[in-house]
N, C-alpha and C. Protein backbone atom coordinates (compact mmCIF):
# COMPACT_ATOMS: atom_id res chain seq x y z
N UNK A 1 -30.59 -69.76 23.70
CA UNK A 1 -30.63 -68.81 22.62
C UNK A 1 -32.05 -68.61 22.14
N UNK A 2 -32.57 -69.56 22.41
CA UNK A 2 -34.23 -69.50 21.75
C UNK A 2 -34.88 -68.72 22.54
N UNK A 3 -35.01 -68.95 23.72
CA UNK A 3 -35.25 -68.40 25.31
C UNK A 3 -35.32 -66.79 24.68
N UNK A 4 -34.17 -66.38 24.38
CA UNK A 4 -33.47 -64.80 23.94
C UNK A 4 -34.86 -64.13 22.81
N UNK A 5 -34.44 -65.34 21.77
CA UNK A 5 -35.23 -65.03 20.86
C UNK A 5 -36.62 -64.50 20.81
N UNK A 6 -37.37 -65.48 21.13
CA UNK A 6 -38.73 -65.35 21.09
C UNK A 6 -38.99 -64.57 22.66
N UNK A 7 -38.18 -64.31 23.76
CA UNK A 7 -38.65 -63.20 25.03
C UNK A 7 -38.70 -61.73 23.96
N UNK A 8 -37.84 -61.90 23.24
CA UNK A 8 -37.59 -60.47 22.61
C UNK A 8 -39.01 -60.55 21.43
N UNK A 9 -39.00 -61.38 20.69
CA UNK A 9 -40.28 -61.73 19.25
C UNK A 9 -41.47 -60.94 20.42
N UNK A 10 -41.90 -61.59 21.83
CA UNK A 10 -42.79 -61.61 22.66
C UNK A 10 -43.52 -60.05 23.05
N UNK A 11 -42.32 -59.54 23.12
CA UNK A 11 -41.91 -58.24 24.02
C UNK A 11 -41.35 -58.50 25.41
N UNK A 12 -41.29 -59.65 25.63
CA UNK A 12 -41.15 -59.45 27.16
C UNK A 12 -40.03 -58.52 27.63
N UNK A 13 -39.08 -58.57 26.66
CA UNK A 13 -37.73 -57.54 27.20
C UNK A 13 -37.80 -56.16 26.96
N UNK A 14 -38.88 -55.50 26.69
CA UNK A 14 -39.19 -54.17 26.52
C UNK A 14 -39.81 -52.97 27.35
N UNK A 15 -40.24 -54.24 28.79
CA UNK A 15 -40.70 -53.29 29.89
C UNK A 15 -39.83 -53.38 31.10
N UNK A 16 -39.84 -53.93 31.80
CA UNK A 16 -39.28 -53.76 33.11
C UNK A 16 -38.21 -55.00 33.47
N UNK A 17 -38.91 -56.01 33.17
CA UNK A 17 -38.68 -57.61 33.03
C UNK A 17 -37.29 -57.59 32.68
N UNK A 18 -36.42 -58.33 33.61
CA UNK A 18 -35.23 -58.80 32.86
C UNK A 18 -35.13 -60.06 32.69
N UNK A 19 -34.43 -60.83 31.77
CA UNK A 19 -34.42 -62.37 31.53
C UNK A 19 -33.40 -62.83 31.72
N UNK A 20 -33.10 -63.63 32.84
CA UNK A 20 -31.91 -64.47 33.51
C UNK A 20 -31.95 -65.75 33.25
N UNK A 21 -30.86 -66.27 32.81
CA UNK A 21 -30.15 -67.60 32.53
C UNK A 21 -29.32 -68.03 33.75
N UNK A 22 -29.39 -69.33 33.63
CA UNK A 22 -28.14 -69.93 34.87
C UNK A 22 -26.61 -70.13 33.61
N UNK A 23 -26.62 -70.72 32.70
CA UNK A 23 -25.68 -70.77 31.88
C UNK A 23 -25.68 -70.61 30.36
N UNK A 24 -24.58 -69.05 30.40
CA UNK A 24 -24.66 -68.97 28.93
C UNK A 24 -23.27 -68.58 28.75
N UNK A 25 -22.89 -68.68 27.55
CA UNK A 25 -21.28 -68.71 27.20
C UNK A 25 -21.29 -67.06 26.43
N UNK A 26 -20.28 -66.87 26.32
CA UNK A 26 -19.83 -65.60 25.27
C UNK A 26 -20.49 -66.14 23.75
N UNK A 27 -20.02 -67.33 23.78
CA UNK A 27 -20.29 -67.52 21.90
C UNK A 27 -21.42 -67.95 21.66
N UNK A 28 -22.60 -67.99 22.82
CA UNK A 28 -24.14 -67.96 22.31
C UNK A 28 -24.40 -66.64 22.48
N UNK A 29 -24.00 -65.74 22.86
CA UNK A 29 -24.02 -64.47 22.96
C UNK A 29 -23.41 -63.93 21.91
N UNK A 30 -22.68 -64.31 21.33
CA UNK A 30 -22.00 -64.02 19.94
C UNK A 30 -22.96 -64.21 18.63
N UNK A 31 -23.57 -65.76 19.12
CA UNK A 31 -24.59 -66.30 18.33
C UNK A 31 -25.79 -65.61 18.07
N UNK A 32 -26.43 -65.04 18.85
CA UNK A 32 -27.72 -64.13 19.36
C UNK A 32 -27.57 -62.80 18.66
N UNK A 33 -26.53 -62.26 18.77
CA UNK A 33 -26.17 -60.98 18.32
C UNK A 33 -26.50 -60.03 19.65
N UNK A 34 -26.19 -59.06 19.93
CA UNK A 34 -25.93 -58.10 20.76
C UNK A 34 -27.63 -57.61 20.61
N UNK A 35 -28.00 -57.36 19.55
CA UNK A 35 -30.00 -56.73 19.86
C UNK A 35 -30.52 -57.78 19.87
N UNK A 36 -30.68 -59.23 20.28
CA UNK A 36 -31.50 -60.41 21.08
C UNK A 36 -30.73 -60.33 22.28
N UNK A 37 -29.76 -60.63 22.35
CA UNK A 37 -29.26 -60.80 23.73
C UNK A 37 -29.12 -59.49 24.96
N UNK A 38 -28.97 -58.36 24.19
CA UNK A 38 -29.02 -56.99 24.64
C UNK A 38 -29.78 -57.26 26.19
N UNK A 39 -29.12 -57.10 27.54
CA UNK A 39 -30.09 -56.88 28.76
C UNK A 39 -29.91 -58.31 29.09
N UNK A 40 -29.63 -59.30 28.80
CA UNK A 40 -29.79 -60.82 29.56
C UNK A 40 -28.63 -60.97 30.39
N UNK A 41 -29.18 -61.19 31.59
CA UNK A 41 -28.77 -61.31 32.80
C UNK A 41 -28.14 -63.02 32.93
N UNK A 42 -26.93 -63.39 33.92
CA UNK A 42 -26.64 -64.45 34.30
C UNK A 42 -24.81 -64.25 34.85
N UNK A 43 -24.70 -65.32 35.81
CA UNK A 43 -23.57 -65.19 36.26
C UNK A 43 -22.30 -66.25 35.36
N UNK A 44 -21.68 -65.81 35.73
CA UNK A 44 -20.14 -66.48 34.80
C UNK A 44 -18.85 -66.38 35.99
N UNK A 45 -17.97 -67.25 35.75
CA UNK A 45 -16.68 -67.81 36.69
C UNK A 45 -15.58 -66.71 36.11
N UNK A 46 -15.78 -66.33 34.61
CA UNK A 46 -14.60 -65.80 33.59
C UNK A 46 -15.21 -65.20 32.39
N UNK A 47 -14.82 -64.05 32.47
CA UNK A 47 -15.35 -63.15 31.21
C UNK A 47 -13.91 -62.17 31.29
N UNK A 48 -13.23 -62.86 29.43
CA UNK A 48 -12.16 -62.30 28.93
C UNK A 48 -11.84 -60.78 29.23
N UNK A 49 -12.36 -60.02 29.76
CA UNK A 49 -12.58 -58.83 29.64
C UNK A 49 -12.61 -58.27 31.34
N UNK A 50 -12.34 -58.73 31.89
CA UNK A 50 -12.45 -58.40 33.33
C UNK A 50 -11.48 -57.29 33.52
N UNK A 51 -9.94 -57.85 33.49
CA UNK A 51 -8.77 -57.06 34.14
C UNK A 51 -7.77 -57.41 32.73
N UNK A 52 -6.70 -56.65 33.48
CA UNK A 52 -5.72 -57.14 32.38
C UNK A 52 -5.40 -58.51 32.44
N UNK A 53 -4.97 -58.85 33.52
CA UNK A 53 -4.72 -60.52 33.65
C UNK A 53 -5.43 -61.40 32.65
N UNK A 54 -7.05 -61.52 33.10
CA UNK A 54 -7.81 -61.89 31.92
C UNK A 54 -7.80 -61.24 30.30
N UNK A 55 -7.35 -60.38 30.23
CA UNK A 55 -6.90 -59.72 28.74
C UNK A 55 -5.74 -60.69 28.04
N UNK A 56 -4.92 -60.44 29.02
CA UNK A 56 -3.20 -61.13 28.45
C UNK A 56 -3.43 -62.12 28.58
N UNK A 57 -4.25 -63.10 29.34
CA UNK A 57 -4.44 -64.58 29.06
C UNK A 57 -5.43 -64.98 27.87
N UNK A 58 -5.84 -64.00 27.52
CA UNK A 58 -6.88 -64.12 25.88
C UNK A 58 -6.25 -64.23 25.03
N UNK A 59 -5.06 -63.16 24.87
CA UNK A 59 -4.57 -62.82 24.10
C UNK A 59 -3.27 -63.98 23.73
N UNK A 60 -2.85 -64.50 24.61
CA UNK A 60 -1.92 -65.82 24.31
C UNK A 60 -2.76 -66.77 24.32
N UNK A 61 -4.25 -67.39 25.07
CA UNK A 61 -4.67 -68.37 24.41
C UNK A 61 -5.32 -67.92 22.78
N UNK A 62 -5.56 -66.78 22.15
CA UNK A 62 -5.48 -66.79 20.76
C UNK A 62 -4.78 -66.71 19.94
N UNK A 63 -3.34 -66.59 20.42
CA UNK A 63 -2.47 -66.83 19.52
C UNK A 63 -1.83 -68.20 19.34
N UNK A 64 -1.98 -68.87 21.03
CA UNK A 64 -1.65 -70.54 20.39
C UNK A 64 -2.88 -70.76 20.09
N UNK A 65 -4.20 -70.85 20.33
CA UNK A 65 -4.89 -71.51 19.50
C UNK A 65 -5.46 -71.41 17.80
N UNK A 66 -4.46 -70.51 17.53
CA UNK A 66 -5.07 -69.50 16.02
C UNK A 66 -6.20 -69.30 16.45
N UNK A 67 -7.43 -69.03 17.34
CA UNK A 67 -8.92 -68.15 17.34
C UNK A 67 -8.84 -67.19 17.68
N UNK A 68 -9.22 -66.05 17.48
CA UNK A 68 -9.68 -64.70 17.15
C UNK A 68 -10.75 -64.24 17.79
N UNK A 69 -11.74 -65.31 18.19
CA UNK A 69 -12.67 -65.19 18.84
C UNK A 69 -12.52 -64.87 20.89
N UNK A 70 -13.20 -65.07 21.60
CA UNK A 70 -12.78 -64.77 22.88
C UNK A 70 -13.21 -66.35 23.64
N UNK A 71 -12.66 -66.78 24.23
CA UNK A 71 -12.59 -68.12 25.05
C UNK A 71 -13.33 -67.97 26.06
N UNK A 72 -14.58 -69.12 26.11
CA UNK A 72 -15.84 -69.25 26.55
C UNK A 72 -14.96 -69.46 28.22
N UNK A 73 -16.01 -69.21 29.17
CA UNK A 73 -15.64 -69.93 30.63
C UNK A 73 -15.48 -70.98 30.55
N UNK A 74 -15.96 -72.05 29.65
CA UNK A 74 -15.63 -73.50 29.45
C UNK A 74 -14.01 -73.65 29.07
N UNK A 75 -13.43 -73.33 28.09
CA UNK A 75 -11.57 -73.00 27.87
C UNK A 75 -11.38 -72.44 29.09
N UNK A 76 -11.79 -71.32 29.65
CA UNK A 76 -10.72 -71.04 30.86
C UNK A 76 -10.35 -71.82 31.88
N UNK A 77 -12.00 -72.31 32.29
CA UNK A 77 -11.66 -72.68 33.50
C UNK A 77 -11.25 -74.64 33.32
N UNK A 78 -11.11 -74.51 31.98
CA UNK A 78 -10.26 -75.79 31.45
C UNK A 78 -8.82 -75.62 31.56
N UNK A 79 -8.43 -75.06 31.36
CA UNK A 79 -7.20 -74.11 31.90
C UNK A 79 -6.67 -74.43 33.10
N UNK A 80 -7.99 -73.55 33.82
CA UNK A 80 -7.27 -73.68 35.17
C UNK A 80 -7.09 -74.80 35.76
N UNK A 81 -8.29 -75.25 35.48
CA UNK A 81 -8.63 -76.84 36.39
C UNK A 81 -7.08 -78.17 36.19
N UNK A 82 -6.92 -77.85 34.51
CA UNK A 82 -6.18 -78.45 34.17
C UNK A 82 -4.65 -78.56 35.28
N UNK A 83 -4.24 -76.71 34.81
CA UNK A 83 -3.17 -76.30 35.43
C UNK A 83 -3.04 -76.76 37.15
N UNK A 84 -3.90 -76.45 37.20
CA UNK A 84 -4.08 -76.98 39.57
C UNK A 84 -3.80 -78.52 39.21
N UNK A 85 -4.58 -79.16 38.49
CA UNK A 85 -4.14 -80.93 38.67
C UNK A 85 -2.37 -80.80 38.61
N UNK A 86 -2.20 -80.20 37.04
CA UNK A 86 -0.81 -80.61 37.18
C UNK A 86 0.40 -79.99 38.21
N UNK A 87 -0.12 -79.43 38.85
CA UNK A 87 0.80 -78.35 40.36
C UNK A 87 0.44 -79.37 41.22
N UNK A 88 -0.99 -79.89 41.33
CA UNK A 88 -0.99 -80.63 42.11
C UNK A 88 -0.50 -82.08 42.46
N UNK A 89 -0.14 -82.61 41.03
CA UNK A 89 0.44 -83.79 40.84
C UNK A 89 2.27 -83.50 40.85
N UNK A 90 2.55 -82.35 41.04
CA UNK A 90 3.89 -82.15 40.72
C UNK A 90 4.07 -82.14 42.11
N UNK A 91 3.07 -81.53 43.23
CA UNK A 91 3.26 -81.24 44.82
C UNK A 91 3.54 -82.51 45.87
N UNK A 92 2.41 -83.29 45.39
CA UNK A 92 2.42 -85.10 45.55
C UNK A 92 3.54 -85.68 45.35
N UNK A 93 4.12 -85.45 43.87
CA UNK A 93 5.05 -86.05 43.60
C UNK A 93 4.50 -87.50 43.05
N UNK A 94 3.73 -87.71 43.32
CA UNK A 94 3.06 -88.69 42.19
C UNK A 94 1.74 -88.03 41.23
N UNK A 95 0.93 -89.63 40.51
CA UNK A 95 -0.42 -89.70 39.64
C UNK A 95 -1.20 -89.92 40.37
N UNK A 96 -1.05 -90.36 41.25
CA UNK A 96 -1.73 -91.27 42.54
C UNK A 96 -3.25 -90.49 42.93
N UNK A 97 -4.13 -91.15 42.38
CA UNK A 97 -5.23 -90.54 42.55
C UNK A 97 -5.73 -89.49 43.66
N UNK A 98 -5.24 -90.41 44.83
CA UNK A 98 -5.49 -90.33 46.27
C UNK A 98 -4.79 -88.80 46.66
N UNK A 99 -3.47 -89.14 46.41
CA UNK A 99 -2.51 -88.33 46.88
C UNK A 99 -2.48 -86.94 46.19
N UNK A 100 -3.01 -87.23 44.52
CA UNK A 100 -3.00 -85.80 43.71
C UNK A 100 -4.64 -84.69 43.77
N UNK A 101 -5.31 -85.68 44.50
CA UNK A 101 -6.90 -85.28 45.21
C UNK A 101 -6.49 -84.44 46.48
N UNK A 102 -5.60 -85.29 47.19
CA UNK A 102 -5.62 -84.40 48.89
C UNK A 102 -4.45 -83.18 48.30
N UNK A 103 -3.87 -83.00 47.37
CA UNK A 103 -2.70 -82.19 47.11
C UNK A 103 -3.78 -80.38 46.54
N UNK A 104 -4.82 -81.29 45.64
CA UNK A 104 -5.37 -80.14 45.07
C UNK A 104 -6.62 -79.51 46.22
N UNK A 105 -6.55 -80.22 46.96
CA UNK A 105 -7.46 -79.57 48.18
C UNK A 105 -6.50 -78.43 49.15
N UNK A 106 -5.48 -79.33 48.84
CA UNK A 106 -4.39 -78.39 49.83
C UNK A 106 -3.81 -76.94 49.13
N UNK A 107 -3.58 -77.10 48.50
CA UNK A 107 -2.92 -76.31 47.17
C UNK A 107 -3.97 -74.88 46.61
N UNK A 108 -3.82 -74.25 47.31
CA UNK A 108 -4.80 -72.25 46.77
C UNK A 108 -4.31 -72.73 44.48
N UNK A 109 -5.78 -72.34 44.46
CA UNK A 109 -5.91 -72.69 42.87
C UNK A 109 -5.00 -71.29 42.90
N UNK A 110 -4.05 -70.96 42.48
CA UNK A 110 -3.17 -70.10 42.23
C UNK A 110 -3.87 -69.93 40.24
N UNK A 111 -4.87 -69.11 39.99
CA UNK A 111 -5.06 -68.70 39.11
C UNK A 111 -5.26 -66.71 38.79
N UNK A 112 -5.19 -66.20 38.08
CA UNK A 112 -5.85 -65.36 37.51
C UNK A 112 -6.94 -64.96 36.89
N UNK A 113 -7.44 -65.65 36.62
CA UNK A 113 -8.63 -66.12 35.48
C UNK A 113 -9.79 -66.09 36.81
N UNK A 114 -9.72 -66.62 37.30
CA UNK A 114 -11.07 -67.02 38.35
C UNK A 114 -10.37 -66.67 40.31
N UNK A 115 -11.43 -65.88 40.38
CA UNK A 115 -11.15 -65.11 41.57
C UNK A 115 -11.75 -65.74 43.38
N UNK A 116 -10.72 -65.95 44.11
CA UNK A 116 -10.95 -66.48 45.37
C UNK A 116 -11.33 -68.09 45.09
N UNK A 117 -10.71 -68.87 44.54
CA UNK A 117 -11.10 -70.11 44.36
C UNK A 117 -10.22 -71.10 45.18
N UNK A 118 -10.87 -72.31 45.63
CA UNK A 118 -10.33 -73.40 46.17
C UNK A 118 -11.01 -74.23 46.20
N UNK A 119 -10.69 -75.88 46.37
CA UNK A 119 -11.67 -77.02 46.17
C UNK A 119 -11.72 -76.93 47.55
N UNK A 120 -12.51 -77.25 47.90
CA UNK A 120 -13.16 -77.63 49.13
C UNK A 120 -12.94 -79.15 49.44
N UNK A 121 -12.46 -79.37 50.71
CA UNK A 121 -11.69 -81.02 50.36
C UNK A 121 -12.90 -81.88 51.02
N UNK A 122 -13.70 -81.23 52.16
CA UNK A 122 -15.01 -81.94 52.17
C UNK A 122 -15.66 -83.07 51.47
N UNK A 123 -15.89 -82.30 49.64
CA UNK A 123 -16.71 -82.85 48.82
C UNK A 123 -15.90 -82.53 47.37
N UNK A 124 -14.90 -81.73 47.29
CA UNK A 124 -14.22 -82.18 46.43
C UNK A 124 -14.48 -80.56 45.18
N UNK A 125 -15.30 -79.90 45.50
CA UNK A 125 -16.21 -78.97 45.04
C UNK A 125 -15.62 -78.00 44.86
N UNK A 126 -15.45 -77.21 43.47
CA UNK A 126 -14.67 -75.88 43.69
C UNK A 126 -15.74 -74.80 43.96
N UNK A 127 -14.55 -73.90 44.67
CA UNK A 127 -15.13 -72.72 45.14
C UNK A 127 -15.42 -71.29 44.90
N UNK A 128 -15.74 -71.00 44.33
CA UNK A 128 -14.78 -69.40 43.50
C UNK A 128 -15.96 -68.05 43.32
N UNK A 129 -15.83 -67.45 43.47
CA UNK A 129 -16.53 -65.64 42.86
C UNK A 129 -16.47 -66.07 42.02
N UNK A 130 -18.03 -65.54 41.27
CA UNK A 130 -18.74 -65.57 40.04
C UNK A 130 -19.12 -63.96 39.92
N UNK A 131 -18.98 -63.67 38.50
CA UNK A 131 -19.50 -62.33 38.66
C UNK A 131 -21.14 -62.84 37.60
N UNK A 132 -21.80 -61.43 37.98
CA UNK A 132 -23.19 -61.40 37.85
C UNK A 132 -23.04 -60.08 36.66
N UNK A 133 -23.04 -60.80 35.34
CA UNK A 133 -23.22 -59.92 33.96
C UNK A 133 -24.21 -60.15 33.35
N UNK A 134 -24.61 -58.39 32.66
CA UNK A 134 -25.29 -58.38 31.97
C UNK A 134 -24.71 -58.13 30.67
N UNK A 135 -25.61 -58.79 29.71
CA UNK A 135 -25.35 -58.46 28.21
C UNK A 135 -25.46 -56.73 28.11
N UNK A 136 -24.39 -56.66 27.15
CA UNK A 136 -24.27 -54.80 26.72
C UNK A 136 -25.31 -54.36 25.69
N UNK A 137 -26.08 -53.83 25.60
CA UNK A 137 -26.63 -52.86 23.88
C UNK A 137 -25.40 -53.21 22.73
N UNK A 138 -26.34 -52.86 21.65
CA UNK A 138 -24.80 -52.82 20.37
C UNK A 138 -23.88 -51.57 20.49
N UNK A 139 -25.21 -50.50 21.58
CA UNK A 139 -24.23 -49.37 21.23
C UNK A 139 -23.55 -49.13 22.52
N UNK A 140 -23.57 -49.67 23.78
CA UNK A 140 -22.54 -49.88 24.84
C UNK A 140 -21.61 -50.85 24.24
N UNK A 141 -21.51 -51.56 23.56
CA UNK A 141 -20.36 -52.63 23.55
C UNK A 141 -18.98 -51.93 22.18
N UNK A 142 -18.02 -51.29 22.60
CA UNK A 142 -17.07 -50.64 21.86
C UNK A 142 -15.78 -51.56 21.41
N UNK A 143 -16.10 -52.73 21.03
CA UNK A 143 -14.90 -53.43 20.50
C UNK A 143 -15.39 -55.28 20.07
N UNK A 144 -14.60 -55.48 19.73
CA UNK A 144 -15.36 -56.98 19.07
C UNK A 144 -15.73 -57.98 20.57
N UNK A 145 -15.95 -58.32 20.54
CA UNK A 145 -16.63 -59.35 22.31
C UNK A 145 -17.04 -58.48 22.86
N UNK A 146 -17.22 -57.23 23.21
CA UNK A 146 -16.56 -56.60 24.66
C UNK A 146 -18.55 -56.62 24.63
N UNK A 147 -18.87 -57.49 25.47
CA UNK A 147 -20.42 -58.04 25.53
C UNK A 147 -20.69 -57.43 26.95
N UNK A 148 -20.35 -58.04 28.01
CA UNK A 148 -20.45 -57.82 29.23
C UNK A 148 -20.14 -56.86 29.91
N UNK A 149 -21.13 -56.39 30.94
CA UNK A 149 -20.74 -55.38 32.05
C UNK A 149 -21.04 -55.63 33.62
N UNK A 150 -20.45 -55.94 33.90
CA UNK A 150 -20.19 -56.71 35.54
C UNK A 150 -21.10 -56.19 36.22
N UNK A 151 -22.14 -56.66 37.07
CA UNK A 151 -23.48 -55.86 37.93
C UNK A 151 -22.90 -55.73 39.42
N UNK A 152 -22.02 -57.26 39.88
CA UNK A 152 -22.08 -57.69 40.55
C UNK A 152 -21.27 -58.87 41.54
N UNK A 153 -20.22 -59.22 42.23
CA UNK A 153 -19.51 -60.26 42.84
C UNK A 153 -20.66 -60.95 43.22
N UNK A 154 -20.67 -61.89 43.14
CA UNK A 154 -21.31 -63.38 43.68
C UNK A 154 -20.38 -64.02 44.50
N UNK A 155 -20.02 -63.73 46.10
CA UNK A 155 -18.44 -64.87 46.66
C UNK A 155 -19.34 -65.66 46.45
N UNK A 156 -18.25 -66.72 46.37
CA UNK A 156 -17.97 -68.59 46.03
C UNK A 156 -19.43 -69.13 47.13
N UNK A 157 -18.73 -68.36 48.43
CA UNK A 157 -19.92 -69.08 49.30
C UNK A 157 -21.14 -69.05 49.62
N UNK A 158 -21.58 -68.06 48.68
CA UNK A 158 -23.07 -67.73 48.75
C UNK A 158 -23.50 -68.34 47.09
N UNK A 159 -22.39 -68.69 46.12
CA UNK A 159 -22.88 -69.18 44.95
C UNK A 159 -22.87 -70.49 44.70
N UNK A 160 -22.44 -71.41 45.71
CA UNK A 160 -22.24 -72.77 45.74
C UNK A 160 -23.12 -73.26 46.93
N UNK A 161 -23.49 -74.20 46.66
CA UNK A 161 -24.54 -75.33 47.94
C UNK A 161 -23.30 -75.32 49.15
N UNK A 162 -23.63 -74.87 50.13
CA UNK A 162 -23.11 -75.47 51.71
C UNK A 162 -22.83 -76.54 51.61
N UNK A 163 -21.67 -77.07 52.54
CA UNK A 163 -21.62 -77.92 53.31
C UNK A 163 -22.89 -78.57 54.24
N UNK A 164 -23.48 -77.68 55.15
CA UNK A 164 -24.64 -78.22 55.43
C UNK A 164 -25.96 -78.64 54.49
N UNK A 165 -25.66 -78.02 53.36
CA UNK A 165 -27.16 -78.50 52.81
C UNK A 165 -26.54 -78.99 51.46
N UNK A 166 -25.23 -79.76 51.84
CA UNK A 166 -24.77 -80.83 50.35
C UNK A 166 -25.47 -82.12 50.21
N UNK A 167 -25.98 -82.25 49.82
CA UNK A 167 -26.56 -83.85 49.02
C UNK A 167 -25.28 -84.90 48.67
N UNK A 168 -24.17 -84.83 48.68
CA UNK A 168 -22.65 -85.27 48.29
C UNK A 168 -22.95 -86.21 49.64
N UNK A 169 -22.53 -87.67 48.88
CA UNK A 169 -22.32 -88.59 49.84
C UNK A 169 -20.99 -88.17 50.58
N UNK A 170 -20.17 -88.05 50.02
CA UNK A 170 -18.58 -87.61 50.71
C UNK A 170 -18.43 -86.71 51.80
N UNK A 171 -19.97 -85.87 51.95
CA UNK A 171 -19.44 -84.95 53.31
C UNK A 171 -20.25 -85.82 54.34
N UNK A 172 -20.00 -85.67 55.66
CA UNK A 172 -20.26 -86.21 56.51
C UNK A 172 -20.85 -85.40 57.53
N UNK A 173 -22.39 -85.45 57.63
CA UNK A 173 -23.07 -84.79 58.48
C UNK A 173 -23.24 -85.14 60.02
N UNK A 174 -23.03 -84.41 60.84
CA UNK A 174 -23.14 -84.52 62.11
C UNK A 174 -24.38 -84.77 62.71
């Protein structure tokens, strides 16, 4: 958020220059306000606002959670991650570390929220399309969150480290 701040105090965001982050949530973007953050570039797993799917899953996680606000990629893909363990522990048929690990490797993350995903049983690593958003103007953004405008698909396999060039003791190089 500071980053935001003072590029903008600077000028740097007034000529050509765009300013990219590796990780920023909706609610530091909330935090910033729409004219600091206005133009900042970075990719995300889940932005409430994609499709309807992601709409109607906002919209029931704010009504059980009483927030009003829009649920960071951190809640979603808490969500999901959550939801695949427990499919995957239900598939096993046990807790069994072992068995509910090889289940969720086996098992397509059957989500909505996050697009083309699977753990990779290699190294254990999920896999998934990231989209590549930019922050909206105050006067592109027509509704409370509605922050983001999609530039871009990132597939899973060009946004995650290879197999060949994993550092992960668990894969096994030839």
């Amino acid at each position: 958020m500071n980053l935001a701040k003072q590029s903008q105090e600077f000028g740097l965001t007034t000529g050509k220059q765009k300013l990219a982050t590796f990780l920023t949530f909706i609610n530091d973007v909330d935090g910033m306000g729409l004219d600091v953050a206005k133009g900042l570039v970075f990719p995300t797993a889940f932005y409430w606002d994609t499709d309807e799917d992601t709409r109607a899953w906002t919209r029931r996680w704010q009504q059980k959670s009483g927030f009003k606000r829009a649920p960071s990629v951190v809640q979603a893909l808490t969500y999901v991650s959550v939801s695949h363990y427990l499919n995957a522990v239900k598939a096993a048929g046990s807790f069994d570390g072992d068995k509910a690990t090889k289940a969720m490797s086996d098992l397509p993350i059957g989500s909505k929220l996050i697009k083309n995903a699977r753990v990779r049983p290699e190294d254990g690593r999920v896999i998934m399309d990231l989209a590549l958003v930019q922050v909206k103007t105050p006067q592109e953004s027509k509704a409370p969150y509605d922050y983001y405008k999609v530039l871009s698909t990132i597939p899973g396999d060009e946004a995650f480290v290879s197999l060949a060039d994993s550092a992960c003791p668990r894969v096994k190089k030839s």
